[in-house]
Protein backbone atom coordinates (compact mmCIF):
# COMPACT_ATOMS: atom_id res chain seq x y z
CA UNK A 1 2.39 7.44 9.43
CA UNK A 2 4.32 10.99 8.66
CA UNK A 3 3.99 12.70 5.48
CA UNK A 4 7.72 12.62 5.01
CA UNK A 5 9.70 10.69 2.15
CA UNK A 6 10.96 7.55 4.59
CA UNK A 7 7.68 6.71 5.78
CA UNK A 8 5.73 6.87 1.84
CA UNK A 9 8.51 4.92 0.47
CA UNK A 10 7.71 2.45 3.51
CA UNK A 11 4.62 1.81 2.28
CA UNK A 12 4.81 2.03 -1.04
CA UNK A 13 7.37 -0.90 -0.60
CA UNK A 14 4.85 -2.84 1.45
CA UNK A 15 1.97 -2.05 -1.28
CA UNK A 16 3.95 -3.69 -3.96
CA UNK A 17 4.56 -6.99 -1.43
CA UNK A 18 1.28 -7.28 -0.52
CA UNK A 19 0.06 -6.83 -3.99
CA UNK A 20 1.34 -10.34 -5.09
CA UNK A 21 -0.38 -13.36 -4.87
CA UNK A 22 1.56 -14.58 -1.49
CA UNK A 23 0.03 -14.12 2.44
CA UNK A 24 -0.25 -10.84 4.07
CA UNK A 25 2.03 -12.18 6.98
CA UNK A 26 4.97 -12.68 4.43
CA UNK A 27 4.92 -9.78 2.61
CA UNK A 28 5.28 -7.46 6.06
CA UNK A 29 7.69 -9.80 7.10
CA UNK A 30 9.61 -8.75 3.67
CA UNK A 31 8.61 -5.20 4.71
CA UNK A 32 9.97 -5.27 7.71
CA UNK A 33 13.68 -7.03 6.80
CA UNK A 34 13.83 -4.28 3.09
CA UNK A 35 13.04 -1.12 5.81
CA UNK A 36 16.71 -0.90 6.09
CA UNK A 37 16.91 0.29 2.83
CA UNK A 38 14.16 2.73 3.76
CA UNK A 39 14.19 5.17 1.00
CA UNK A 40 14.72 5.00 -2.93
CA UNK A 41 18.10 6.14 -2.62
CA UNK A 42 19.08 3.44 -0.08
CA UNK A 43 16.89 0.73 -2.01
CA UNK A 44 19.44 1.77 -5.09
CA UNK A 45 22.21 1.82 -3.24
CA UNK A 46 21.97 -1.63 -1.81
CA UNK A 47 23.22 -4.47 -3.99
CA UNK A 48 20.54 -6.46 -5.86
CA UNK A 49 22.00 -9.45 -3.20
CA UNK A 50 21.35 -7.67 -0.36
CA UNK A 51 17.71 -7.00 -1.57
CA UNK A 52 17.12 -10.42 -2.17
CA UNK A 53 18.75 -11.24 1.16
CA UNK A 54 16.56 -9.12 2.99
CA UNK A 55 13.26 -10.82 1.19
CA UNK A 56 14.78 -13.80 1.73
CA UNK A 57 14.90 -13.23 5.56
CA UNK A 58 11.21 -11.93 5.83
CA UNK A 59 10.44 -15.50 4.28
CA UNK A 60 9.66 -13.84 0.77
CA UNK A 61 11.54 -16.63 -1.10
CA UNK A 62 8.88 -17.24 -3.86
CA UNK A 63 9.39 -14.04 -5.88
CA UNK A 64 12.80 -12.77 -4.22
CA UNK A 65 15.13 -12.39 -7.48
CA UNK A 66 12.35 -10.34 -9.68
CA UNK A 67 11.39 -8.40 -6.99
CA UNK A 68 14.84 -7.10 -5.75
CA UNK A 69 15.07 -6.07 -9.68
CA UNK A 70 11.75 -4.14 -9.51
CA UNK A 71 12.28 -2.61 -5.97
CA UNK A 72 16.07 -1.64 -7.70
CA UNK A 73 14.30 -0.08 -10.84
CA UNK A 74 11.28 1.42 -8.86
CA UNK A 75 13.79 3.41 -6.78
CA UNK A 76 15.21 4.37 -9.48
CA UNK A 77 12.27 5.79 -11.51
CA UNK A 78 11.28 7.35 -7.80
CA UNK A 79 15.31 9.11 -8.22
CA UNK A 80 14.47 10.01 -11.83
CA UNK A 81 11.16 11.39 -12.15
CA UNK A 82 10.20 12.63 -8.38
CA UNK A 83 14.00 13.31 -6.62
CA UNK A 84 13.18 9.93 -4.49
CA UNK A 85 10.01 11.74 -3.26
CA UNK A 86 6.38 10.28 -3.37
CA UNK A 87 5.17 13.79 -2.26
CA UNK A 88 6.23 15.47 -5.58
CA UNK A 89 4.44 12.50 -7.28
CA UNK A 90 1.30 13.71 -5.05
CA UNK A 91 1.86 16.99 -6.26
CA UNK A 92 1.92 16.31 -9.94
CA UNK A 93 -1.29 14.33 -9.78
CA UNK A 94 -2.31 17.98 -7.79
CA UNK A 95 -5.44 15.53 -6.54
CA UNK A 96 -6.03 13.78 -9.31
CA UNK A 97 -6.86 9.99 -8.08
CA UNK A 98 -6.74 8.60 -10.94
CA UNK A 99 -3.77 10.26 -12.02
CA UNK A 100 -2.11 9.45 -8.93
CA UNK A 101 -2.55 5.91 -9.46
CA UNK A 102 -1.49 5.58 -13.26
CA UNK A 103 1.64 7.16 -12.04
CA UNK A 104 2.21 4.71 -9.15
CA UNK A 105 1.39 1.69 -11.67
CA UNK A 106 4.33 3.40 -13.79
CA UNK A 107 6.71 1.20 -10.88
CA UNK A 108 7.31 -2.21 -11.80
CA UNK A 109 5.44 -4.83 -9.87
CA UNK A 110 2.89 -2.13 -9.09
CA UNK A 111 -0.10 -2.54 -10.58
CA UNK A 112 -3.73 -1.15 -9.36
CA UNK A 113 -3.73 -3.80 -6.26
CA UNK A 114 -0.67 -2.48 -5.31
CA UNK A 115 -1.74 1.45 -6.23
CA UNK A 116 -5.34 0.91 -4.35
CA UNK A 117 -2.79 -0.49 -1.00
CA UNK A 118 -1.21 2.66 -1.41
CA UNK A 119 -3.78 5.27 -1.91
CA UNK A 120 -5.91 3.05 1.18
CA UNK A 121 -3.71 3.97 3.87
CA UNK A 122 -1.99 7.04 2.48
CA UNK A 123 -5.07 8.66 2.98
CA UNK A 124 -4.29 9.36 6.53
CA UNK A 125 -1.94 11.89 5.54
CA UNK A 126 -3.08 12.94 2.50
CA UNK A 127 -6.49 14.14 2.63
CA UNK A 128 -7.34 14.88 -0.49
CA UNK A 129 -7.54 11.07 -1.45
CA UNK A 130 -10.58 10.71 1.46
CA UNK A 131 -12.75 8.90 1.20
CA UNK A 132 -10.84 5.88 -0.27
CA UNK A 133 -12.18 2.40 -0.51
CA UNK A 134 -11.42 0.45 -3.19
CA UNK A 135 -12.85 -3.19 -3.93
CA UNK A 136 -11.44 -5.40 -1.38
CA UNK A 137 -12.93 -2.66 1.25
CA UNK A 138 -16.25 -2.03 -0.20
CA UNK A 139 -16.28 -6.02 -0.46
CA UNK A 140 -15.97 -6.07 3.07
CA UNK A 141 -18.50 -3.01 3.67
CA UNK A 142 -20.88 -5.54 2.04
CA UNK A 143 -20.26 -8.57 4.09
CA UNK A 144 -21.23 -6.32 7.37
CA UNK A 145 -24.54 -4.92 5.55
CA UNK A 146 -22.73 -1.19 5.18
CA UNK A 147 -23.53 1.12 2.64
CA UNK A 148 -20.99 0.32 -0.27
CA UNK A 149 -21.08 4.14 -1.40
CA UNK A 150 -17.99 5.78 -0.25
CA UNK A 151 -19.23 9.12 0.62
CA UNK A 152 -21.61 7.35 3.17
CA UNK A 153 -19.51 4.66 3.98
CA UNK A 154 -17.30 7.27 5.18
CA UNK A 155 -20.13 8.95 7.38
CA UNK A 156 -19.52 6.46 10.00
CA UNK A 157 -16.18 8.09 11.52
CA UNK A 158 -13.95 11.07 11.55
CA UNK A 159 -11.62 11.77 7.90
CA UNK A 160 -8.76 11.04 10.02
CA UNK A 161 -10.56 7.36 10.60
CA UNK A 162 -10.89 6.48 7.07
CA UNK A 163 -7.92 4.98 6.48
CA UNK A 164 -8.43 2.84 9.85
CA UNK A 165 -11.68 2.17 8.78
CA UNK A 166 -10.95 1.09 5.20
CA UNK A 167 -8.11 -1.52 6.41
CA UNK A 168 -10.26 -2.81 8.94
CA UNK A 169 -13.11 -3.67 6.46
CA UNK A 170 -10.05 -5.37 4.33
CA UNK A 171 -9.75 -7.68 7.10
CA UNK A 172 -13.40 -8.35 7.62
CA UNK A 173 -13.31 -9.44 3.62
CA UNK A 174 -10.36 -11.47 4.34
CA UNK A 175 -10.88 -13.35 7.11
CA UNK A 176 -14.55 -14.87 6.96
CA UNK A 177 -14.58 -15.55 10.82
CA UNK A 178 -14.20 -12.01 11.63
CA UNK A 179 -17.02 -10.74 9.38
CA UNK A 180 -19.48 -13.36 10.90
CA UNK A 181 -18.32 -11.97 14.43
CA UNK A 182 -18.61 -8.89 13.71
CA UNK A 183 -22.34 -9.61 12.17
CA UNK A 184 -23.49 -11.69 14.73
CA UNK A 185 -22.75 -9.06 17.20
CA UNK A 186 -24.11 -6.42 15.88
């Protein structure tokens, strides 16, 4: 991931998906098919249709008329408020976590699932958010027998790691299978 508006958008997109109740699989399907309106200003640009089209193709069908409307309005507000720029929304929370993610649960169809996606995996690039786990990570932490404190969860690798780490302990919470693999190894 780059630090540059195409890629945040990219993922803020795919945090809001995967923050609904619908599989994983689905919602980066969605991802994928809505990258071609990879910024704010192409997500406003793009015809409510086409937005539903583009869910619609990434097998997104369940929620694909309310969403297009919030991905069309959370552009927007993205336009409005930061010039289509996450990074100026990272500045005004000037490292502020929880700051950072009232302001991302300000988009529609983002709510703290969706801001805790975000702040995850944006951590690779911005560092000031390290360590982040939120619950579904610290769940999985658990599961393995890992410290559930952050600051020594995050011990265990390199600050460029965490976000690797954190998403890989999502999956272990996720998918049972793994986590008694991963336990009976060890």
């Amino acid at each position: 991931m780059a630090n540059k508006p195409a890629p945040l958008y990219r993922l803020l997109v795919l945090s809001m998906l995967m923050s609904t109740r619908i599989k994983a699989e689905l919602a980066v399907s969605a991802a994928r098919e809505l990258a071609e309106f990879g910024t704010p200003q192409k997500m406003c640009d793009a015809t409510w249709q086409q937005r539903v089209d583009a869910l619609d193709r990434g097998h997104y069908a369940r929620y694909d008329e309310s969403t297009s409307t919030a991905l069309g309005k959370g552009a927007q507000l993205l336009i409005d408020r930061y010039h289509g720029d996450l990074r100026r929304m990272r500045a005004k929370a000037d490292g502020d976590i929880d700051l950072l993610q009232e302001r991302l649960t300000e988009l529609p169809r983002l709510g703290p699932v969706g801001a805790d996606i975000f702040c995850r995996e944006v951590q690779l690039v911005w560092p000031e958010l390290r360590p982040f786990f939120d619950k579904k990570a610290l769940a999985g932490a658990e599961k393995l027998g890992l410290p559930t404190d952050p600051d020594r969860l995050a011990g265990f690798v390199e600050g460029h790691e965490l976000a690797r780490l954190a998403a890989a302990l999502v999956r272990a919470t996720l998918d049972r299978s793994l986590a008694a693999e991963i336990t009976k190894a060890a």
